[in-house]
PDB file of N, CA and C in Angstrom:
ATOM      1  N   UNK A   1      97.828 109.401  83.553  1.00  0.00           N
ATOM      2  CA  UNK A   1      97.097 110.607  83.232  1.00  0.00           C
ATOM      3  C   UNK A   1      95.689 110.202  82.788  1.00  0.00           C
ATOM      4  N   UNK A   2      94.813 110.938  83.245  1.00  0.00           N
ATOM      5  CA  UNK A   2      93.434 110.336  82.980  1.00  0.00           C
ATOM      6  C   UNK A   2      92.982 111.442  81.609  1.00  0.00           C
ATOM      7  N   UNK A   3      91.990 110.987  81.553  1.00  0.00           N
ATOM      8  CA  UNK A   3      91.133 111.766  79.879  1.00  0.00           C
ATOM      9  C   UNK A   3      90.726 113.370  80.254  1.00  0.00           C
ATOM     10  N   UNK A   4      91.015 113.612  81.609  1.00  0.00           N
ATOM     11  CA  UNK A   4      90.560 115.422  81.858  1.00  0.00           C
ATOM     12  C   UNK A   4      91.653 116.257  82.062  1.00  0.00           C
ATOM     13  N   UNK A   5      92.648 114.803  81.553  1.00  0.00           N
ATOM     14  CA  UNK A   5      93.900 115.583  82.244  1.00  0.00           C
ATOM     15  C   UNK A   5      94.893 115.996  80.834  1.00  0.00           C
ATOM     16  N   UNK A   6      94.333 115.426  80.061  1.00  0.00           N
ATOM     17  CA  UNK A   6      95.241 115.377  78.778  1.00  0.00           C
ATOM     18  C   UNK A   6      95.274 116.985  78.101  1.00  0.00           C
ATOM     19  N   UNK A   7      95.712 117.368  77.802  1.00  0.00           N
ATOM     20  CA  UNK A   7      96.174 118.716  77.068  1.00  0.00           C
ATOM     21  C   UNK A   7      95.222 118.793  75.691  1.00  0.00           C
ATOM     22  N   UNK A   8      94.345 119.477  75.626  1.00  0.00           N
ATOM     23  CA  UNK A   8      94.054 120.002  74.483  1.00  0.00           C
ATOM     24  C   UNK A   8      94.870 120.138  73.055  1.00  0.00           C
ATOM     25  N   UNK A   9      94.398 119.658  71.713  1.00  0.00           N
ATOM     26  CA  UNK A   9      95.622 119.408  70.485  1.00  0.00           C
ATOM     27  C   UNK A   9      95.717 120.988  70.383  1.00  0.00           C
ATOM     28  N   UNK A  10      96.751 121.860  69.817  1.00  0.00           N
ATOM     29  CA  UNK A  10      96.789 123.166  69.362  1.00  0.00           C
ATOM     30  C   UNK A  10      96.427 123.337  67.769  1.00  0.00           C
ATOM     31  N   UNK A  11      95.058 124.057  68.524  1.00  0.00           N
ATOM     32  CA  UNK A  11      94.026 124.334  67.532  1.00  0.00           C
ATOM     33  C   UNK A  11      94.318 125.748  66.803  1.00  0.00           C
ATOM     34  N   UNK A  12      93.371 126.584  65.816  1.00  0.00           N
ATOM     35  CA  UNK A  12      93.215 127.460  65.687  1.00  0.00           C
ATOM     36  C   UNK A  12      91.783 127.396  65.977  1.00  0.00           C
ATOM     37  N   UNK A  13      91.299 128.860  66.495  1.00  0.00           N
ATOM     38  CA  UNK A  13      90.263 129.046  66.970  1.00  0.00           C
ATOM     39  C   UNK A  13      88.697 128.625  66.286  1.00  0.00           C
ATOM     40  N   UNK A  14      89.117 129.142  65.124  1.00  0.00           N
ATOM     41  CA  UNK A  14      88.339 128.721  63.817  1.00  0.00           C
ATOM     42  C   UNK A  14      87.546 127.246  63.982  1.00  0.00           C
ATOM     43  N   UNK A  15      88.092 126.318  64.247  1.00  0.00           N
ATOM     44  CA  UNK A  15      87.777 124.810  64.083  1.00  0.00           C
ATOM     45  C   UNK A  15      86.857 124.882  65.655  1.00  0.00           C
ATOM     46  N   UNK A  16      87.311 125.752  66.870  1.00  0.00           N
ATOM     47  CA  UNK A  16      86.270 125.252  67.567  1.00  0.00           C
ATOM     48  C   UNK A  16      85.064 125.862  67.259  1.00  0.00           C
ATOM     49  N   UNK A  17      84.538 126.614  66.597  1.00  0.00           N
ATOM     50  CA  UNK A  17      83.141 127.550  65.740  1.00  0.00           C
ATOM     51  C   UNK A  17      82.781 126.185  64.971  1.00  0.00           C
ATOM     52  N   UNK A  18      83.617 125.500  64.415  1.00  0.00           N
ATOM     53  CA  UNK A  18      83.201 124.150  63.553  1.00  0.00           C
ATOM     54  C   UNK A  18      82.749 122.599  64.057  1.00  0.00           C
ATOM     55  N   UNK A  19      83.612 122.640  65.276  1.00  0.00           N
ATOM     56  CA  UNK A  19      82.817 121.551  66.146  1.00  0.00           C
ATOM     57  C   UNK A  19      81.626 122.008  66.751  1.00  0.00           C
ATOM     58  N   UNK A  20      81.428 122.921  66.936  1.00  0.00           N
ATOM     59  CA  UNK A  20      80.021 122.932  67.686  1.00  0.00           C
ATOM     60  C   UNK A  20      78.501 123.316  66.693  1.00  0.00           C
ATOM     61  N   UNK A  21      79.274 123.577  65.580  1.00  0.00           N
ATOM     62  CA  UNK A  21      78.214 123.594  64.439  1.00  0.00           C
ATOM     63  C   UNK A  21      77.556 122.196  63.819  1.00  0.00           C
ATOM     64  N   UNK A  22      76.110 121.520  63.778  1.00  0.00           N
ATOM     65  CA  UNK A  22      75.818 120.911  63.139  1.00  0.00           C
ATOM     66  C   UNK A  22      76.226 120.765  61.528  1.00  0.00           C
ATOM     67  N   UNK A  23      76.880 119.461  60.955  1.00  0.00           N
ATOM     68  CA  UNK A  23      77.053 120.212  59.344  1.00  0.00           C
ATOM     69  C   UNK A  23      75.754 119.855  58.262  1.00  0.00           C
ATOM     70  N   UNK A  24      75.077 119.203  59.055  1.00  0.00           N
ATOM     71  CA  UNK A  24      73.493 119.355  58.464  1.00  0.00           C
ATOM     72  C   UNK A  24      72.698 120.818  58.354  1.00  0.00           C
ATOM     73  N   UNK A  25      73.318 121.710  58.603  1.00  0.00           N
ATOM     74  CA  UNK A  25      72.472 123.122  58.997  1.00  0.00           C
ATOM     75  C   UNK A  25      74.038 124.060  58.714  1.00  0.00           C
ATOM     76  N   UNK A  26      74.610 123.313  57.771  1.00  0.00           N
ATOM     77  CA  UNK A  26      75.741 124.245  57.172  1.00  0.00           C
ATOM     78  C   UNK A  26      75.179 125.035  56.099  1.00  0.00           C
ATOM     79  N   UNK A  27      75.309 125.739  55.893  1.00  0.00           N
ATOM     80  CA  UNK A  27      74.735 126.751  54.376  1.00  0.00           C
ATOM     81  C   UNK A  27      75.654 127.391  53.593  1.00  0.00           C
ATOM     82  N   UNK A  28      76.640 126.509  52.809  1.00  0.00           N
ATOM     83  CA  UNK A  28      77.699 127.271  51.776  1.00  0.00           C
ATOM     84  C   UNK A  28      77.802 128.663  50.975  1.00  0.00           C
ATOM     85  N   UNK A  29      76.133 128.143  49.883  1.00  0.00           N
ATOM     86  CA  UNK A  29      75.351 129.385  49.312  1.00  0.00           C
ATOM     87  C   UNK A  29      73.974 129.338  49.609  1.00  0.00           C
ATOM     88  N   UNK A  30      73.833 131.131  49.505  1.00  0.00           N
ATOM     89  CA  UNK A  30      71.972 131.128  49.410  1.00  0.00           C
ATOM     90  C   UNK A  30      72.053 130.562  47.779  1.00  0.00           C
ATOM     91  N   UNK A  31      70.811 129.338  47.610  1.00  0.00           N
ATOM     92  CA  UNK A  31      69.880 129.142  46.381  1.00  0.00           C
ATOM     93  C   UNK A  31      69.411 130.300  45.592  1.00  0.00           C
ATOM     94  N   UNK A  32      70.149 130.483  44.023  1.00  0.00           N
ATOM     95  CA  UNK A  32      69.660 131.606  43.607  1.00  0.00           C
ATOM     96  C   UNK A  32      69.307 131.505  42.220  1.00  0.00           C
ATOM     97  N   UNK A  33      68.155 130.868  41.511  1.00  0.00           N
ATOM     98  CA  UNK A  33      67.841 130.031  40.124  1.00  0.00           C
ATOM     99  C   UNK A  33      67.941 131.063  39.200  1.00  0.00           C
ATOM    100  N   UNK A  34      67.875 132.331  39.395  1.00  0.00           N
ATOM    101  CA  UNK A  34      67.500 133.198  38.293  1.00  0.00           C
ATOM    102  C   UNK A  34      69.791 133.584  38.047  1.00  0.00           C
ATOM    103  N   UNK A  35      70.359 133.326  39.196  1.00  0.00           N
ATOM    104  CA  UNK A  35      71.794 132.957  38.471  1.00  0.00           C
ATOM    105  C   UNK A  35      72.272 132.196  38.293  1.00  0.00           C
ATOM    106  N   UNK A  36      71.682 131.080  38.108  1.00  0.00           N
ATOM    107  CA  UNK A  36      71.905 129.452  37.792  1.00  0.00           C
ATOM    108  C   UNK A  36      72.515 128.804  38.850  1.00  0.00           C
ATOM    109  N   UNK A  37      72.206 128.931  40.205  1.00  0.00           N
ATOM    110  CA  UNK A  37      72.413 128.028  40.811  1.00  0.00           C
ATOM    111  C   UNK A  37      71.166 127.595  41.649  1.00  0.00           C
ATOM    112  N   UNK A  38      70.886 126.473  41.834  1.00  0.00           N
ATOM    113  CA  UNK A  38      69.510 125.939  42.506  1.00  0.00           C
ATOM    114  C   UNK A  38      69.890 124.128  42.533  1.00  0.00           C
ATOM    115  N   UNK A  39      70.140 123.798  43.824  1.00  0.00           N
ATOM    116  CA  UNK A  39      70.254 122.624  43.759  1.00  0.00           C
ATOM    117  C   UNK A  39      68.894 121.459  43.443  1.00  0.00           C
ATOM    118  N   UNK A  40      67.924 122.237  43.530  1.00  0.00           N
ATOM    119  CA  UNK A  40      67.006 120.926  43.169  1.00  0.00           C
ATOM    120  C   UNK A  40      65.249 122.678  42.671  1.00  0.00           C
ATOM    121  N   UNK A  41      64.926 121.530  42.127  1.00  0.00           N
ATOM    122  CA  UNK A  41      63.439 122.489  41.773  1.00  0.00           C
ATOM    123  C   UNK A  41      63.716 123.391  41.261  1.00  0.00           C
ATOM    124  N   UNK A  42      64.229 123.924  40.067  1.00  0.00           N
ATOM    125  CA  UNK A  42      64.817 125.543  39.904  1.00  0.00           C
ATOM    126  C   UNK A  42      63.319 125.809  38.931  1.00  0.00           C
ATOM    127  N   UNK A  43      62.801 126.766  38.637  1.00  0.00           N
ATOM    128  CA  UNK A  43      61.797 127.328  37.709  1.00  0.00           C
ATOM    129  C   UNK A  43      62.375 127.028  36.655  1.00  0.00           C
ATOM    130  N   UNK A  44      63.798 127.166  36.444  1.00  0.00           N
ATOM    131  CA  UNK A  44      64.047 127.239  34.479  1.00  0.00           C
ATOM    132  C   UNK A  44      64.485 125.869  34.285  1.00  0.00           C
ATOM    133  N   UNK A  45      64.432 124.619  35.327  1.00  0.00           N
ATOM    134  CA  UNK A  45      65.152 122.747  34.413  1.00  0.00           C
ATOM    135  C   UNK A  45      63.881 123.166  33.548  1.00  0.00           C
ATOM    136  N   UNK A  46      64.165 122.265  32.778  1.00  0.00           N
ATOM    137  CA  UNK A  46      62.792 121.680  31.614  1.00  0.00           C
ATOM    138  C   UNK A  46      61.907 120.788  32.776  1.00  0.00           C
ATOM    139  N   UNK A  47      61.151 120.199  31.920  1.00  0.00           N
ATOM    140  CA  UNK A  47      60.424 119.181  32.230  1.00  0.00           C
ATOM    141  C   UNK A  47      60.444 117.868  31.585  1.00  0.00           C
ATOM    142  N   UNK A  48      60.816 117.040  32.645  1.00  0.00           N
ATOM    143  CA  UNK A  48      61.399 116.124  32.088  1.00  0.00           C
ATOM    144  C   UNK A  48      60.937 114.913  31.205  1.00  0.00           C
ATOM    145  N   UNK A  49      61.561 114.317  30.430  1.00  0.00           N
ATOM    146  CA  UNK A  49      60.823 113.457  29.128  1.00  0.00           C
ATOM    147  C   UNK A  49      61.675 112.701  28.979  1.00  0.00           C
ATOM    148  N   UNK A  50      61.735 111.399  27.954  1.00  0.00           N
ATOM    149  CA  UNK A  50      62.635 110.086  27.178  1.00  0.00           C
ATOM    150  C   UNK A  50      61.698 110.025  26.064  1.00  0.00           C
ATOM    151  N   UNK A  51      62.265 109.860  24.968  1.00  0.00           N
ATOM    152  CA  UNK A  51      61.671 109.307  23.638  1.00  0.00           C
ATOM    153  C   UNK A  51      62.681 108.419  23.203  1.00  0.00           C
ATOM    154  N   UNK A  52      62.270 107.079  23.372  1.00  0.00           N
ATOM    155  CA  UNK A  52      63.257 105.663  22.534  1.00  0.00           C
ATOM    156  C   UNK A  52      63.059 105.282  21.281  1.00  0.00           C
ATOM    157  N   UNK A  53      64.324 105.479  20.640  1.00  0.00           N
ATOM    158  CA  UNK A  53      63.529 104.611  19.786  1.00  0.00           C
ATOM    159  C   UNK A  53      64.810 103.301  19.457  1.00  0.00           C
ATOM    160  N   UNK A  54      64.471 102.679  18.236  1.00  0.00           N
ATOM    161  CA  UNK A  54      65.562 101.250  18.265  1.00  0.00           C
ATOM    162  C   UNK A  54      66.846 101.331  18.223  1.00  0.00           C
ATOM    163  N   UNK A  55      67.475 102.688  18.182  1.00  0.00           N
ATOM    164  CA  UNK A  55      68.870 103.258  18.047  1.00  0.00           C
ATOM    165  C   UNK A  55      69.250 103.721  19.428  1.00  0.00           C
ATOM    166  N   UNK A  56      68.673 104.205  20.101  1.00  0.00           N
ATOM    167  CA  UNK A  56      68.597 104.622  21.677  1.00  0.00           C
ATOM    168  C   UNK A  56      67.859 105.702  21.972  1.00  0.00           C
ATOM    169  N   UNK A  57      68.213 106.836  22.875  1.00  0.00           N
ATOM    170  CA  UNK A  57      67.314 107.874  23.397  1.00  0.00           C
ATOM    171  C   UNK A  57      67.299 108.912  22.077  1.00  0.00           C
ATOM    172  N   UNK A  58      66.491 109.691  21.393  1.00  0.00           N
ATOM    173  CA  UNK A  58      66.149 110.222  20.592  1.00  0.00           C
ATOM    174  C   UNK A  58      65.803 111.547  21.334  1.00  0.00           C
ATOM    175  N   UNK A  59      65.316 111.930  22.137  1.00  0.00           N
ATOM    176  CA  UNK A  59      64.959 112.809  22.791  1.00  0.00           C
ATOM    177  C   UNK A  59      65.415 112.686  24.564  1.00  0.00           C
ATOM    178  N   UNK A  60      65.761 113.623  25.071  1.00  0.00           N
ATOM    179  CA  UNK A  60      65.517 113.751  26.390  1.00  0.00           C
ATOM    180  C   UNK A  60      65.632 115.189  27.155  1.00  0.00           C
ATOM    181  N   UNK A  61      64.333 115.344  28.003  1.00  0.00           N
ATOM    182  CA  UNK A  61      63.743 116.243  28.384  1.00  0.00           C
ATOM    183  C   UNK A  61      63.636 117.421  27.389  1.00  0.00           C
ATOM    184  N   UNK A  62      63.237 117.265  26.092  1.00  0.00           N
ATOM    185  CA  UNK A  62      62.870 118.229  25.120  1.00  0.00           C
ATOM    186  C   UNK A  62      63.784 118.454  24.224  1.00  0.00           C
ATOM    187  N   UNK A  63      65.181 117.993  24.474  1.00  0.00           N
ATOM    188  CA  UNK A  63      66.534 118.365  23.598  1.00  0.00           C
ATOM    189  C   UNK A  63      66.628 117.035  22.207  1.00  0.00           C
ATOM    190  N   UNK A  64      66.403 117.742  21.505  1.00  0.00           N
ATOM    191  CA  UNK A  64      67.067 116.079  20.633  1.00  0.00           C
ATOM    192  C   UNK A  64      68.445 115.640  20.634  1.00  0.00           C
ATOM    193  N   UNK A  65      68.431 114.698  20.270  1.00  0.00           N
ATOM    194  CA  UNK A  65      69.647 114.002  20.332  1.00  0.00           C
ATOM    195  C   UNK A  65      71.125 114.688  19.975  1.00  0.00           C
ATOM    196  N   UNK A  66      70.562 114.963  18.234  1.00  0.00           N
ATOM    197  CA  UNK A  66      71.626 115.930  17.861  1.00  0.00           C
ATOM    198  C   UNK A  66      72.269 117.276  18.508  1.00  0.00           C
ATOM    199  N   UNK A  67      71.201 117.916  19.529  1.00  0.00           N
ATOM    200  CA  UNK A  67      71.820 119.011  20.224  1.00  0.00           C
ATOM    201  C   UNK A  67      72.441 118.789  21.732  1.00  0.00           C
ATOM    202  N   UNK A  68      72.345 117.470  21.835  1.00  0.00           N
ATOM    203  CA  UNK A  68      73.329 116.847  23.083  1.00  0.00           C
ATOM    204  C   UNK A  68      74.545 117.959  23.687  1.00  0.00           C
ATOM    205  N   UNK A  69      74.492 117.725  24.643  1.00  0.00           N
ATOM    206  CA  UNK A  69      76.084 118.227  25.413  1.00  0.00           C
ATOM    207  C   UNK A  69      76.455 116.841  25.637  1.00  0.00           C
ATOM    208  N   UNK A  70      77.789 117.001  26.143  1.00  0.00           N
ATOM    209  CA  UNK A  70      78.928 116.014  26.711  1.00  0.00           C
ATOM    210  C   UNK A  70      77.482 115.508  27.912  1.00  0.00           C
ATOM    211  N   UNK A  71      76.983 115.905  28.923  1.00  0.00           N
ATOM    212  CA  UNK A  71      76.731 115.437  30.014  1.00  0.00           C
ATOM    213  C   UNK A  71      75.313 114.536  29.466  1.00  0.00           C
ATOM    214  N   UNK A  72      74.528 115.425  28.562  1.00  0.00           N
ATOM    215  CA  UNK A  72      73.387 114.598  27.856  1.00  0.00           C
ATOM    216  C   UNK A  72      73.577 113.147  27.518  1.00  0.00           C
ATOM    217  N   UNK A  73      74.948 113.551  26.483  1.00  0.00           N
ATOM    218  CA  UNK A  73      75.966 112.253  26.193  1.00  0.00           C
ATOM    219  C   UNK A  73      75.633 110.655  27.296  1.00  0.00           C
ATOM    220  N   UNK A  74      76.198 111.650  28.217  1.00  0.00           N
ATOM    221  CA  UNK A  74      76.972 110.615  29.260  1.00  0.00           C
ATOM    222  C   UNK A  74      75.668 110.005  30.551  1.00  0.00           C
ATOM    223  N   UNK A  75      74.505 111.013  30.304  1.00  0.00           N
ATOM    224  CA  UNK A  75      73.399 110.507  30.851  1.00  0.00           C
ATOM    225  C   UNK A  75      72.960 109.341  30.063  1.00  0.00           C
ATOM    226  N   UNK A  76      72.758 109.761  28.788  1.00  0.00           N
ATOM    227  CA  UNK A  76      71.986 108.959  27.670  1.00  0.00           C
ATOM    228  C   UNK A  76      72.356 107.216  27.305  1.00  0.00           C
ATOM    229  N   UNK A  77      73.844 107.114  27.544  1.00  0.00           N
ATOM    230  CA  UNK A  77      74.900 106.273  26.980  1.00  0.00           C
ATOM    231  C   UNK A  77      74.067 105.013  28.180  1.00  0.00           C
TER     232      UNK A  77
END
């Protein structure tokens, strides 16, 4: 049996709309910053900053230390 001859796998229709789609030019969500989602450049990140001092980061991007989140944390560490 040659390669034109072979039977197609049993698909659902769905997946062939997905092979012929680039997934570089997939679009999950529209970008929407004013409801907190914006993958890059949003108007409301801060602007970003480090202040060191001999204990470690003291500041970053405007937050002090003490008002850290978990992720500040885990950037900072």
């Amino acid at each position: 049996m040659s390669d034109g001859d072979r039977p197609l796998p049993n698909r659902w229709k769905r997946f062939s709309e997905w092979d012929d789609r680039p997934l570089r030019l997939d679009k999950f969500a529209a970008e929407d910053a004013d409801s907190g989602f914006a993958a890059f450049k949003s108007p409301h990140d801060p602007k970003p900053g480090l202040v060191l001092t001999t204990g470690g980061v003291a500041v970053m991007d405007g937050i002090a230390a003490a008002d850290f989140d978990m992720i500040d944390w885990f950037i900072a560490s």
